[in-house]
N, C-alpha and C. Protein backbone atom coordinates (compact mmCIF):
# COMPACT_ATOMS: atom_id res chain seq x y z
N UNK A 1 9.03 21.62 7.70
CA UNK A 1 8.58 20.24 7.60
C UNK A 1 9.78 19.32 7.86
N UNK A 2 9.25 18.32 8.62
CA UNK A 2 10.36 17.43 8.91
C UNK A 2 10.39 16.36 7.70
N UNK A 3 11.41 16.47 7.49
CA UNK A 3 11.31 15.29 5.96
C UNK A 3 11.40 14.08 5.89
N UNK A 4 12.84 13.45 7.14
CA UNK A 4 12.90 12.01 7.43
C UNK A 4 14.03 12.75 8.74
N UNK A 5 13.73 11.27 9.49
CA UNK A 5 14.87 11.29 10.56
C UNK A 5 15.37 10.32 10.23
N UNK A 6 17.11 10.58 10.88
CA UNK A 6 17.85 8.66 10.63
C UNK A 6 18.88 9.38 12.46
N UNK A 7 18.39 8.06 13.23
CA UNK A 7 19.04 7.63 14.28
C UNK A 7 18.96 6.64 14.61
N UNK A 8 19.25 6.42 16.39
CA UNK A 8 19.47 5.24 16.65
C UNK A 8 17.94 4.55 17.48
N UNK A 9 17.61 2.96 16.97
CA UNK A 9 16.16 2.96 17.12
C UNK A 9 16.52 2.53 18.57
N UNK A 10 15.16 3.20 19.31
CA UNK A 10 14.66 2.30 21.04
C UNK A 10 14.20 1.60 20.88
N UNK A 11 12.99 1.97 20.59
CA UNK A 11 11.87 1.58 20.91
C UNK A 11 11.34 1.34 19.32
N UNK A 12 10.37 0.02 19.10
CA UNK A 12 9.36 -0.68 18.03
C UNK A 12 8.34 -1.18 18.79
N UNK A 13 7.64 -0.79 18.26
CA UNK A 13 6.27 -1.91 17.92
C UNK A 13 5.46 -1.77 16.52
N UNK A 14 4.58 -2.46 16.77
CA UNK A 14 3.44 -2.63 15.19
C UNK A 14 2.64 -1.39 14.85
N UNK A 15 2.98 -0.04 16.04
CA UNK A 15 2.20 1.19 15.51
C UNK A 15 3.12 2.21 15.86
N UNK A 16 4.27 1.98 16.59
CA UNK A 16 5.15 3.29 16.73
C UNK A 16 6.76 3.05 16.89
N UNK A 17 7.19 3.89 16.21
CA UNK A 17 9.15 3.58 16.96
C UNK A 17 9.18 4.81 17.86
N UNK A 18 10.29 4.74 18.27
CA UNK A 18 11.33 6.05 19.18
C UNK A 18 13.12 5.93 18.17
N UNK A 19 12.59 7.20 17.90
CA UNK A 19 14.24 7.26 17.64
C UNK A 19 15.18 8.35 17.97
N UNK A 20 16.30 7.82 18.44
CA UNK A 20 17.30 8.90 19.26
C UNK A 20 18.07 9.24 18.38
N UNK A 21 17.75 10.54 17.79
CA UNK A 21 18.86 11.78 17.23
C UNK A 21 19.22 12.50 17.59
N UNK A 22 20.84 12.77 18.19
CA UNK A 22 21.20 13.43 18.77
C UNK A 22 20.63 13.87 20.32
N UNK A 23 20.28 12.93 20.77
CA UNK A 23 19.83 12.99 21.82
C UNK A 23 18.15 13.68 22.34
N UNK A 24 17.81 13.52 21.44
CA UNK A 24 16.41 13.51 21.50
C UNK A 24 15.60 12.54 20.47
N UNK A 25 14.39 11.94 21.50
CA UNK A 25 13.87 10.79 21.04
C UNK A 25 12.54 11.66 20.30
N UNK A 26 12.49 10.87 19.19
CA UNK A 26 11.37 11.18 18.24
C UNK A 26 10.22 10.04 18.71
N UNK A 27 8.76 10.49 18.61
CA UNK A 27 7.94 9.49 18.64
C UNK A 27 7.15 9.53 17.15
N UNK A 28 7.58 8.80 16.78
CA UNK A 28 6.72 8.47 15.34
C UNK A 28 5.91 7.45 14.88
N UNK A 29 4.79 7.53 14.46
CA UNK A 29 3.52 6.75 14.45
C UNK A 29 4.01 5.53 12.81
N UNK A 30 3.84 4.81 12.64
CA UNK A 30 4.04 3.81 11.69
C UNK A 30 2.95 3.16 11.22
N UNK A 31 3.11 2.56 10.48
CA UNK A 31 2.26 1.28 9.90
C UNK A 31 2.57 -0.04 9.77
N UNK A 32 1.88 -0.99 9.91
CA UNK A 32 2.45 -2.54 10.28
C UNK A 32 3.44 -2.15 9.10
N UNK A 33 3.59 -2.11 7.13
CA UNK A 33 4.51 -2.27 6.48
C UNK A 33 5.37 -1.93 6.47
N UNK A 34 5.53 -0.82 7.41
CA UNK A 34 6.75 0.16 7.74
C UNK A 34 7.77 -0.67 9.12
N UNK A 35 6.58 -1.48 9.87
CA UNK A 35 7.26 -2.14 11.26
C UNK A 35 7.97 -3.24 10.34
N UNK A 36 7.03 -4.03 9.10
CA UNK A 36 8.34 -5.06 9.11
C UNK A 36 8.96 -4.81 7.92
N UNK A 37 9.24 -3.36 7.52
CA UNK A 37 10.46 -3.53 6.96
C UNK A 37 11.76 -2.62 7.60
N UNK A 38 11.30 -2.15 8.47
CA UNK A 38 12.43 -1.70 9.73
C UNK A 38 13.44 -3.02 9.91
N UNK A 39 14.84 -2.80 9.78
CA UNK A 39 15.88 -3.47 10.57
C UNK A 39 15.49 -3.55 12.09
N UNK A 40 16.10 -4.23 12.61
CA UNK A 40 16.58 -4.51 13.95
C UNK A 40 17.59 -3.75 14.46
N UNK A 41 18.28 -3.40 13.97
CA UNK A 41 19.61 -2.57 13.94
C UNK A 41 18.96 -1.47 14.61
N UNK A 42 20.18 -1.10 15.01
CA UNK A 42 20.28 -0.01 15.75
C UNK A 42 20.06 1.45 15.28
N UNK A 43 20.81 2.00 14.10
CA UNK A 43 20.73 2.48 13.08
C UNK A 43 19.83 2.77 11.93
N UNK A 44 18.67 3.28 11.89
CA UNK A 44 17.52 3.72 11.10
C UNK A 44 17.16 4.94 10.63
N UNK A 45 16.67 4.83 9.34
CA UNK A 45 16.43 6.35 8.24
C UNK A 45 14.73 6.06 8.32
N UNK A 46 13.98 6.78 8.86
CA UNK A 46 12.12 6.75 8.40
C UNK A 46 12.17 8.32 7.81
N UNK A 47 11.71 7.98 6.44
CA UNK A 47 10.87 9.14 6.06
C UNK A 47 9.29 9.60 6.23
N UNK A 48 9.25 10.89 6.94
CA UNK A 48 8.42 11.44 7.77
C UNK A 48 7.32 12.37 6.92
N UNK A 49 6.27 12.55 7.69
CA UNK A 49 4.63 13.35 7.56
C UNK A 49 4.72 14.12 8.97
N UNK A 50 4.67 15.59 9.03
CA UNK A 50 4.42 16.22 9.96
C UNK A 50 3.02 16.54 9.81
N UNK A 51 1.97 15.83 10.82
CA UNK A 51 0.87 16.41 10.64
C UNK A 51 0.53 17.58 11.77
N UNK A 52 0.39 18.91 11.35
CA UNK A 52 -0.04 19.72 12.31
C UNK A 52 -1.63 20.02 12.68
N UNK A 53 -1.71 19.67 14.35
CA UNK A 53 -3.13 20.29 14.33
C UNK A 53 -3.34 21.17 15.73
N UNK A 54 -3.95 21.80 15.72
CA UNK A 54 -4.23 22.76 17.16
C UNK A 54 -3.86 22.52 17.90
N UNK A 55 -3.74 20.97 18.10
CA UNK A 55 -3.88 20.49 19.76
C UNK A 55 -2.70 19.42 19.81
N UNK A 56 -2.00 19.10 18.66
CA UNK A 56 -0.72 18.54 18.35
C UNK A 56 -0.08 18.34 17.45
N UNK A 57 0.87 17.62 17.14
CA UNK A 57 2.14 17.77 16.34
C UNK A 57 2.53 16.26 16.20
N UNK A 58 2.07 15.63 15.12
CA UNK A 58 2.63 14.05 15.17
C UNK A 58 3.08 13.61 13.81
N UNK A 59 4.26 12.91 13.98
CA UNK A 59 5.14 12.62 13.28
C UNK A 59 4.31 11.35 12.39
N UNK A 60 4.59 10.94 11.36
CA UNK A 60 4.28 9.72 10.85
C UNK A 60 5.71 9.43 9.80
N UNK A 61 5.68 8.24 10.06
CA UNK A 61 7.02 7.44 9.59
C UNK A 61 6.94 6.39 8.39
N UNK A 62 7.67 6.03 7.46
CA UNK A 62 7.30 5.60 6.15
C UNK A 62 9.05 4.99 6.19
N UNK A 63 8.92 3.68 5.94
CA UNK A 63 10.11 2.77 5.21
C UNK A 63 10.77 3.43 3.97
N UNK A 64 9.81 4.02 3.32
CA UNK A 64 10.15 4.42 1.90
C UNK A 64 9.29 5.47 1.46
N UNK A 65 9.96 6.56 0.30
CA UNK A 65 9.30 7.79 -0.39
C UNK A 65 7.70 7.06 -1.01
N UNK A 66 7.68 6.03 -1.37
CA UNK A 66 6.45 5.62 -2.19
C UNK A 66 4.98 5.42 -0.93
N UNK A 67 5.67 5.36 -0.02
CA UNK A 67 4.88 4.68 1.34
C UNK A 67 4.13 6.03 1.45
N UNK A 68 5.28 7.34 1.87
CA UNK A 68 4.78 8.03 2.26
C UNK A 68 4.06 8.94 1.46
N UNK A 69 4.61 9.08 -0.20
CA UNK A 69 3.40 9.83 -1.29
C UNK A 69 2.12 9.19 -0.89
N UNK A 70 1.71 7.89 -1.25
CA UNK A 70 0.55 7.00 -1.45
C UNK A 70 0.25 7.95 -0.01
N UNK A 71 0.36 7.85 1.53
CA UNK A 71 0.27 8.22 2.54
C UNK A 71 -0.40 9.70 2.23
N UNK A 72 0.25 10.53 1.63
CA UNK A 72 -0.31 11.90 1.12
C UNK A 72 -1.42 11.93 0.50
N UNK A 73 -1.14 11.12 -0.13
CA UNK A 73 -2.46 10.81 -1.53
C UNK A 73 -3.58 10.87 -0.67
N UNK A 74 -3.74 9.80 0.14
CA UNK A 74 -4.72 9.23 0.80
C UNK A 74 -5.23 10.47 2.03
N UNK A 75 -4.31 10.90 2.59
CA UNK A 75 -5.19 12.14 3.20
C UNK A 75 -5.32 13.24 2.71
N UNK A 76 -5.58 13.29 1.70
CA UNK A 76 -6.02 14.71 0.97
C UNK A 76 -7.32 14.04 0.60
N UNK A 77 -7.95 13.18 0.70
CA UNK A 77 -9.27 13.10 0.30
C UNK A 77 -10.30 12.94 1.21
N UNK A 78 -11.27 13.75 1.39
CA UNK A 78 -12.27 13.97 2.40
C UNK A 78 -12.64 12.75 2.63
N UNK A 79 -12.74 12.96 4.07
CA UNK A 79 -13.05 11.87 4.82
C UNK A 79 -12.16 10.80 5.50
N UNK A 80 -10.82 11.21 5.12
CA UNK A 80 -10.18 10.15 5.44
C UNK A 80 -8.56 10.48 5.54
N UNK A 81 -8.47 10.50 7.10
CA UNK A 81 -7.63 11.04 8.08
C UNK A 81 -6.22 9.99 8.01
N UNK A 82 -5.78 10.74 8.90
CA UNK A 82 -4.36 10.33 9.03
C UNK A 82 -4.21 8.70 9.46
N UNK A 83 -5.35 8.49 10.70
CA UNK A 83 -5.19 7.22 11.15
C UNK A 83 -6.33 6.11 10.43
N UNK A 84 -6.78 6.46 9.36
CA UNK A 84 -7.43 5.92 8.37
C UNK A 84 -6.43 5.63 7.42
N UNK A 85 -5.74 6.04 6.70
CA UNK A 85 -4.85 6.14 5.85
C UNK A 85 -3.82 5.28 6.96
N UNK A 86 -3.27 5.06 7.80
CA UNK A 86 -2.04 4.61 8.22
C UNK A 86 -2.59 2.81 8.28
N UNK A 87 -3.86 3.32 8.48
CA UNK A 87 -4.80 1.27 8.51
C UNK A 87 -4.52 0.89 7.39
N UNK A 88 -4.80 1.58 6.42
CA UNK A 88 -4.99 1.41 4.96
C UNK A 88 -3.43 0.83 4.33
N UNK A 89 -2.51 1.08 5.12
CA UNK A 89 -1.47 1.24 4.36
C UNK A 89 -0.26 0.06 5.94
N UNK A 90 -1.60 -0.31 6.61
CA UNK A 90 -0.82 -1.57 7.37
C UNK A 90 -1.43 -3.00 7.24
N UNK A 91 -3.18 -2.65 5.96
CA UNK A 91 -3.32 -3.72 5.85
C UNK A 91 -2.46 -4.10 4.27
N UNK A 92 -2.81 -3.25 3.33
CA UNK A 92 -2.58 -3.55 2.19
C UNK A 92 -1.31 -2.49 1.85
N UNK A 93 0.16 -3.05 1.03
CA UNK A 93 1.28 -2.47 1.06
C UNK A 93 1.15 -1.25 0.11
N UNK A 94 1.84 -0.76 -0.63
CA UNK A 94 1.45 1.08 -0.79
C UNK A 94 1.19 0.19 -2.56
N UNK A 95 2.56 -0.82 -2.94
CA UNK A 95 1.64 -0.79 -4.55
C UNK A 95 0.21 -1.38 -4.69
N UNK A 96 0.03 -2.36 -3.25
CA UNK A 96 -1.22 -2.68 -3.75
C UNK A 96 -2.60 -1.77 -3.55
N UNK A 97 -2.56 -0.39 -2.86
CA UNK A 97 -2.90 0.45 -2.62
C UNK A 97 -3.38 1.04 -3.99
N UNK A 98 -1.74 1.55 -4.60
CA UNK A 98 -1.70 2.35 -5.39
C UNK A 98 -2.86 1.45 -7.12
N UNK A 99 -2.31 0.00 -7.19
CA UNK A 99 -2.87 -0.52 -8.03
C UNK A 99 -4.31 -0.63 -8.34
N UNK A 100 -5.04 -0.82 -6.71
CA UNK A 100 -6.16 -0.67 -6.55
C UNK A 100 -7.20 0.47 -7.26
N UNK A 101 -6.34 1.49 -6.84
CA UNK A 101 -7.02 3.21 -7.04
C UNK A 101 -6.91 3.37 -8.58
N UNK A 102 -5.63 2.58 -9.03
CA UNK A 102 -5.22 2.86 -11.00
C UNK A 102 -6.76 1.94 -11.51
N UNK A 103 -6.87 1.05 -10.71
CA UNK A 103 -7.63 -0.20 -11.56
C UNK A 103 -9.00 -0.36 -11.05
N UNK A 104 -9.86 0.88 -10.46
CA UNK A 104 -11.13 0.86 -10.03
C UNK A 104 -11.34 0.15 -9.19
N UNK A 105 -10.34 -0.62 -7.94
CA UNK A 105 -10.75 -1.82 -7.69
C UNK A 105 -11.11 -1.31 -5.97
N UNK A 106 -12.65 -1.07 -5.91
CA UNK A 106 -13.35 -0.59 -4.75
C UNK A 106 -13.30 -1.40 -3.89
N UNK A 107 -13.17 -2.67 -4.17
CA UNK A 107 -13.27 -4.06 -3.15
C UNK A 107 -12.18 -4.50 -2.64
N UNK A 108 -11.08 -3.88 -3.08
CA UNK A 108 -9.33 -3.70 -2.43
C UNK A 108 -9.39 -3.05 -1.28
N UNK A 109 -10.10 -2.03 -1.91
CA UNK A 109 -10.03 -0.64 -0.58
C UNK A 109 -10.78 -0.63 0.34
N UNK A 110 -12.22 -1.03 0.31
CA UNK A 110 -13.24 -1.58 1.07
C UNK A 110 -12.56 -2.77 2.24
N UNK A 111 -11.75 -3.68 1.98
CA UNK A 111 -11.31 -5.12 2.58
C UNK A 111 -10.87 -4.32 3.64
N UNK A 112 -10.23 -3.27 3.52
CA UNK A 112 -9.56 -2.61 4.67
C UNK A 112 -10.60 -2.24 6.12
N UNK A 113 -10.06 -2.79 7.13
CA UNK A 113 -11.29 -2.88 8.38
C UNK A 113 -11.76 -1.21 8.65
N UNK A 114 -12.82 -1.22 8.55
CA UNK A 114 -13.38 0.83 8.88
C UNK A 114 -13.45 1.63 7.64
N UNK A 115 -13.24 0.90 6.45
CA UNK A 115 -13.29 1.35 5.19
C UNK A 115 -14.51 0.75 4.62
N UNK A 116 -15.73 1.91 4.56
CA UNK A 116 -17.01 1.70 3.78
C UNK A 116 -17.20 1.80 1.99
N UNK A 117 -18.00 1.35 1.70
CA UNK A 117 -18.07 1.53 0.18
C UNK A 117 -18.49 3.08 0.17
N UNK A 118 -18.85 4.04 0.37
CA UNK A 118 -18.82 5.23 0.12
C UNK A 118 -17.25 5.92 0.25
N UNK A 119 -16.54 5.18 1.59
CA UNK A 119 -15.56 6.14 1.18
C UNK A 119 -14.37 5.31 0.24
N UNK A 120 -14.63 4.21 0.02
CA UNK A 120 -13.58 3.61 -0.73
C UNK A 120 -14.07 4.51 -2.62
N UNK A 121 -15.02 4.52 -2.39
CA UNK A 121 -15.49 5.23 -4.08
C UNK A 121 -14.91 6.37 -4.20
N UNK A 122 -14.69 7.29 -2.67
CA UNK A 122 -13.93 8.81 -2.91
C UNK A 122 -13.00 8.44 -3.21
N UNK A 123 -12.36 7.46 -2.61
CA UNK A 123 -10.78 7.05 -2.74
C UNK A 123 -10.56 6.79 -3.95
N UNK A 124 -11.33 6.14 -4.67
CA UNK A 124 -10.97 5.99 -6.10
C UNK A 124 -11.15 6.91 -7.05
N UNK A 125 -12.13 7.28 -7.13
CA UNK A 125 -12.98 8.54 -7.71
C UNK A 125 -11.69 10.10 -7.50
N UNK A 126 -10.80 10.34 -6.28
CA UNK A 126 -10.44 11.22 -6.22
C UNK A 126 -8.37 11.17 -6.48
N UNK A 127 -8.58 9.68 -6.64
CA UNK A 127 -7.15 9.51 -6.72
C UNK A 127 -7.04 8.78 -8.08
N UNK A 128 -7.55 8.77 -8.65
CA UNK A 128 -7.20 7.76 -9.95
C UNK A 128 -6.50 8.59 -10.84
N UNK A 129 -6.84 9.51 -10.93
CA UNK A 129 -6.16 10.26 -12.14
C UNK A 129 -4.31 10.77 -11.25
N UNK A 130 -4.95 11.20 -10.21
CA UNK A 130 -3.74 11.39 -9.68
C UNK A 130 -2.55 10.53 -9.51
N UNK A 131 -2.86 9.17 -9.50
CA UNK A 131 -1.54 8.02 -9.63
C UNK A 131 -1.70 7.45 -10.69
N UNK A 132 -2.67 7.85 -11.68
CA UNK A 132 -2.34 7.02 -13.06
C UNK A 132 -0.92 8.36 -13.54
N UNK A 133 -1.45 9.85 -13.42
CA UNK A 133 -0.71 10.67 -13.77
C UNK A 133 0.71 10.69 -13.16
N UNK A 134 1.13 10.61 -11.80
CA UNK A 134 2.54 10.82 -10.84
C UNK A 134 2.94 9.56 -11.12
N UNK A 135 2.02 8.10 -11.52
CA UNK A 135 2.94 6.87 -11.68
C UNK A 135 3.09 6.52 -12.99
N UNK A 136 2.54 7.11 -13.95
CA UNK A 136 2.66 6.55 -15.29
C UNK A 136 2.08 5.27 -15.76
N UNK A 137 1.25 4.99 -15.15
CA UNK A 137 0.44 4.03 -15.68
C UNK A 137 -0.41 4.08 -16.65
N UNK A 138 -0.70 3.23 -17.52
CA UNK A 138 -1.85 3.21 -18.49
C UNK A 138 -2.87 2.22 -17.95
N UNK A 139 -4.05 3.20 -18.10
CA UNK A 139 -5.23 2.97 -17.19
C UNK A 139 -5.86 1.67 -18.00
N UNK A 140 -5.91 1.89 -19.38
CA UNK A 140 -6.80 0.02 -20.43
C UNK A 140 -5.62 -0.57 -19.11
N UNK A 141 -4.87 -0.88 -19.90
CA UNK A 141 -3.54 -2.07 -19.50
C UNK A 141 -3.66 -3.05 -18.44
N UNK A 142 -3.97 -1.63 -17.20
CA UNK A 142 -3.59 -1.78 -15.80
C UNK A 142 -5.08 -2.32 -15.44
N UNK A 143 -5.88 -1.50 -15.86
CA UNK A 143 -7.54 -2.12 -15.27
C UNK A 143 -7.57 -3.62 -15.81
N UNK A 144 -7.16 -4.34 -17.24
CA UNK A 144 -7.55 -5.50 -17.95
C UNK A 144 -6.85 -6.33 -17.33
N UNK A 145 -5.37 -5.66 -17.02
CA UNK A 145 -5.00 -7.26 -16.60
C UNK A 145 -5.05 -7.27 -14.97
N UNK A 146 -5.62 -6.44 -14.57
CA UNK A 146 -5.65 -6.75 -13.02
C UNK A 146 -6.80 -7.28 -12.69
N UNK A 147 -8.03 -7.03 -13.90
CA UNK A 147 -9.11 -7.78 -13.68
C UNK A 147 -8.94 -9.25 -13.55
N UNK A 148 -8.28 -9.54 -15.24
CA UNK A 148 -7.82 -10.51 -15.32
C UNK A 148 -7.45 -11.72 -14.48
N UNK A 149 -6.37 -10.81 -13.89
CA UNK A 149 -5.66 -11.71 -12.64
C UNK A 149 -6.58 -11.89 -11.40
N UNK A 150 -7.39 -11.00 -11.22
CA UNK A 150 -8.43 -11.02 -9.78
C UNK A 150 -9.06 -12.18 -10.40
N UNK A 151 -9.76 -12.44 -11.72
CA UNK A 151 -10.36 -13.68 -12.09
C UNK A 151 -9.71 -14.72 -12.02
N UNK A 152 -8.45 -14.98 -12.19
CA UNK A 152 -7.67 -16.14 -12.91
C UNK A 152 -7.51 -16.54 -11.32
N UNK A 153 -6.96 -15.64 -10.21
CA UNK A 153 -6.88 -15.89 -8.69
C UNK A 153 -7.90 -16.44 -8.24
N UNK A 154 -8.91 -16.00 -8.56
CA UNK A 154 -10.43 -16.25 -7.67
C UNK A 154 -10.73 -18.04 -8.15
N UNK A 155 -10.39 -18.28 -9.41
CA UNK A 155 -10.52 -19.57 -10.28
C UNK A 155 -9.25 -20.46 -9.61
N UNK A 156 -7.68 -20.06 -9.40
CA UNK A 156 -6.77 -20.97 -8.91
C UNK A 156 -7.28 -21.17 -7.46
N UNK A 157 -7.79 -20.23 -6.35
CA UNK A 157 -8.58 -19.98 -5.17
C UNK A 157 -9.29 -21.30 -5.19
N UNK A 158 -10.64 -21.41 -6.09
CA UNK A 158 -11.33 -22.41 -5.95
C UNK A 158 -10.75 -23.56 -6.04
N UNK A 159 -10.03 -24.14 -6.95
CA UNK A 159 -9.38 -25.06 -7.03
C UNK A 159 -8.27 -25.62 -6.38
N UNK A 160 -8.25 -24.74 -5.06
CA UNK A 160 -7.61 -25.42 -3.39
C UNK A 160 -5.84 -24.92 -3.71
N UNK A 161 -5.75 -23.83 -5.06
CA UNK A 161 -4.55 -23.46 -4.56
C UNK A 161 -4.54 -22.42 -3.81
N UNK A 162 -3.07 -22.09 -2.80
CA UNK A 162 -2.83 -20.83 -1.57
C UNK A 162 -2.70 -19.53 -2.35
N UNK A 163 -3.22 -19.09 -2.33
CA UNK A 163 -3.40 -17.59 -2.69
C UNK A 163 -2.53 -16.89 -2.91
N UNK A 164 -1.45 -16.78 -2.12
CA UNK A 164 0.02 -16.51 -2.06
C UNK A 164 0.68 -16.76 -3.51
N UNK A 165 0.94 -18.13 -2.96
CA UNK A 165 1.02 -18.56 -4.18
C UNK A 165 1.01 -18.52 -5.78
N UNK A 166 -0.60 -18.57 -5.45
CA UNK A 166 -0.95 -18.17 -6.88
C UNK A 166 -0.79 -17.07 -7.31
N UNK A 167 -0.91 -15.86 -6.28
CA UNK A 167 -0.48 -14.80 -6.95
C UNK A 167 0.86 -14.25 -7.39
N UNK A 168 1.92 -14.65 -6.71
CA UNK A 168 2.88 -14.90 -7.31
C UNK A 168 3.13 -15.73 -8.88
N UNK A 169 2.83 -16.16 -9.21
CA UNK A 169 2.42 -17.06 -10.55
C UNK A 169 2.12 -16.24 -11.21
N UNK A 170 0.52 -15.88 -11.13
CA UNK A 170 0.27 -14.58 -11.93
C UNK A 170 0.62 -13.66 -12.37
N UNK A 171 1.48 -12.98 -11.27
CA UNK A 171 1.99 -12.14 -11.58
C UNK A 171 3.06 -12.15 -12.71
N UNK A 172 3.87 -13.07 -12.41
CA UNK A 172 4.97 -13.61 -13.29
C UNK A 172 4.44 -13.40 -14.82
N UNK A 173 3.11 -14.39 -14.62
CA UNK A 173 2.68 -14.44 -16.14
C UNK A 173 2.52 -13.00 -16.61
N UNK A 174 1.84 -12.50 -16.00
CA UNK A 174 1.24 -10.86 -16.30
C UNK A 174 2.38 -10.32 -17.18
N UNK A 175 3.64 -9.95 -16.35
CA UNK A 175 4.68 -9.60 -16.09
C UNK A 175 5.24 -9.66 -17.79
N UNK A 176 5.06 -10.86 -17.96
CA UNK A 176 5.70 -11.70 -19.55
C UNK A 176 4.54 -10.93 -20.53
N UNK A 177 3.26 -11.07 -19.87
CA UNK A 177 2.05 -10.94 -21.02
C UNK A 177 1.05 -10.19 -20.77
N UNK A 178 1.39 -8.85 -20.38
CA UNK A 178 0.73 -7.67 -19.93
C UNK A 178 -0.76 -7.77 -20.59
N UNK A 179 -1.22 -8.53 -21.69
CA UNK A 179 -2.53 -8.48 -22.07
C UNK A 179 -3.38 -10.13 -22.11
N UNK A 180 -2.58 -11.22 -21.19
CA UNK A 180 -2.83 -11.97 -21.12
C UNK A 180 -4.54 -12.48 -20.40
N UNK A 181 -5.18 -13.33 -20.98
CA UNK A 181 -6.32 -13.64 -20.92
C UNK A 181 -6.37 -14.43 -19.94
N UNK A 182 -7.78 -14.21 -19.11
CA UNK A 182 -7.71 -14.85 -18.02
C UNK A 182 -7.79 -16.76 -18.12
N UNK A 183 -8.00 -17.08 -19.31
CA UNK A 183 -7.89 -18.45 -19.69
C UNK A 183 -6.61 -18.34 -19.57
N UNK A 184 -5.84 -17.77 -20.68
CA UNK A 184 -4.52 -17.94 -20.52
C UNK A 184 -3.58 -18.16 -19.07
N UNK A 185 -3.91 -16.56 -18.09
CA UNK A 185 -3.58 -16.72 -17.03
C UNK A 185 -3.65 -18.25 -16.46
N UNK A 186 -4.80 -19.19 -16.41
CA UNK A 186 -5.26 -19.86 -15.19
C UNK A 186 -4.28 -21.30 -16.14
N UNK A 187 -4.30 -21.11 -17.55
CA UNK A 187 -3.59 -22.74 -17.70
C UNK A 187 -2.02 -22.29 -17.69
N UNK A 188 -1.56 -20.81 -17.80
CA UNK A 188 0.02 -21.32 -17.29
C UNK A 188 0.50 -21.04 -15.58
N UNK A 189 -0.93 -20.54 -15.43
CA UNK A 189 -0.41 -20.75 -13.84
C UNK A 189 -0.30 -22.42 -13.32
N UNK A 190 -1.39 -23.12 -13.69
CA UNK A 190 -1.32 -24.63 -13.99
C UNK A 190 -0.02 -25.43 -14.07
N UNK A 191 0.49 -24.92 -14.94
CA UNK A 191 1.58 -25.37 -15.39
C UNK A 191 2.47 -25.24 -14.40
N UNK A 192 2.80 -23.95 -13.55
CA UNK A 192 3.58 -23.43 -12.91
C UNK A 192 3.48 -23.93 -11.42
N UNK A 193 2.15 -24.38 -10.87
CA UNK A 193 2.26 -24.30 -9.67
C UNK A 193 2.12 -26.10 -9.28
């Protein structure tokens, strides 16, 4: 198994690099989060997925170890392949991935374009225990206040603030008040934004 390569980059775009090690160019498949957190530089480390199949041999490339577990995670569950999982993980970044699957949240995984509510339910249904267990999360905690915050967002949303934004805020609050109420959430985001 190839584990990671680090050489010198050619070639980028939004679904693949080339990289020259030692004089042979690697073609490795990416994900938009992986394209923008690549340097420009010349000089690059991607940690790698060798997927083998009959008829080929393709590399997949990951910014980071968390990119590429979540990446694992996600194709070990029927139905949902390598270039399913690489969408998944160029629309939405690997914690919000990972948060999704801790916190039941089917409508995270669904948003993703080619992702149906049947298979977003495997996705949850077959990974929850598995990243509450490898990440240490506590499942009350993580489900309440992420509800929470999906409410307190959806409420700053209506009220014409940027989403961005607000979720940044939230988070903050969360952050301070891991069991904070979504009233609570929405009047110190108030305050804040």
């Amino acid at each position: 198994m190839i584990t990671h390569i680090q050489g010198r980059l050619v070639e980028k775009s939004p679904t693949d690099v080339v990289i020259d090690c030692n004089g042979i160019g690697y073609f490795v498949n990416i994900s938009f989060h992986t394209f923008s957190q690549l340097p420009d530089e010349e000089n690059v480390k991607v940690f790698t997925h060798l997927l083998v199949r009959e008829d080929s041999h393709t590399l997949y490339g990951f910014s980071t170890h968390l990119e590429r577990e979540i990446f694992r995670l996600l194709i070990s569950v029927s139905g949902v392949g390598a270039n399913t999982a690489r969408t998944m993980l160029s629309s939405l970044s690997p914690d919000q991935v990972k948060e999704a699957i801790a916190s039941n949240d089917i409508g995270v995984i669904q948003s993703v374009k080619g992702i149906g509510l049947k298979t977003a339910q495997r996705v949850v249904l077959d990974l929850k225990d598995k990243v509450l267990k490898v990440y240490g999360l506590d499942d009350v905690s993580t489900v309440s206040s992420n509800t929470n915050k999906n409410e307190a967002l959806s409420a700053l949303e209506t009220l014409g603030f940027a989403r961005k934004q607000a979720e940044k805020v939230c988070d903050k609050i969360i952050k301070e008040d891991p069991q904070a109420s979504v009233e609570t959430i929405i009047k110190q985001a108030l305050k804040n934004l």
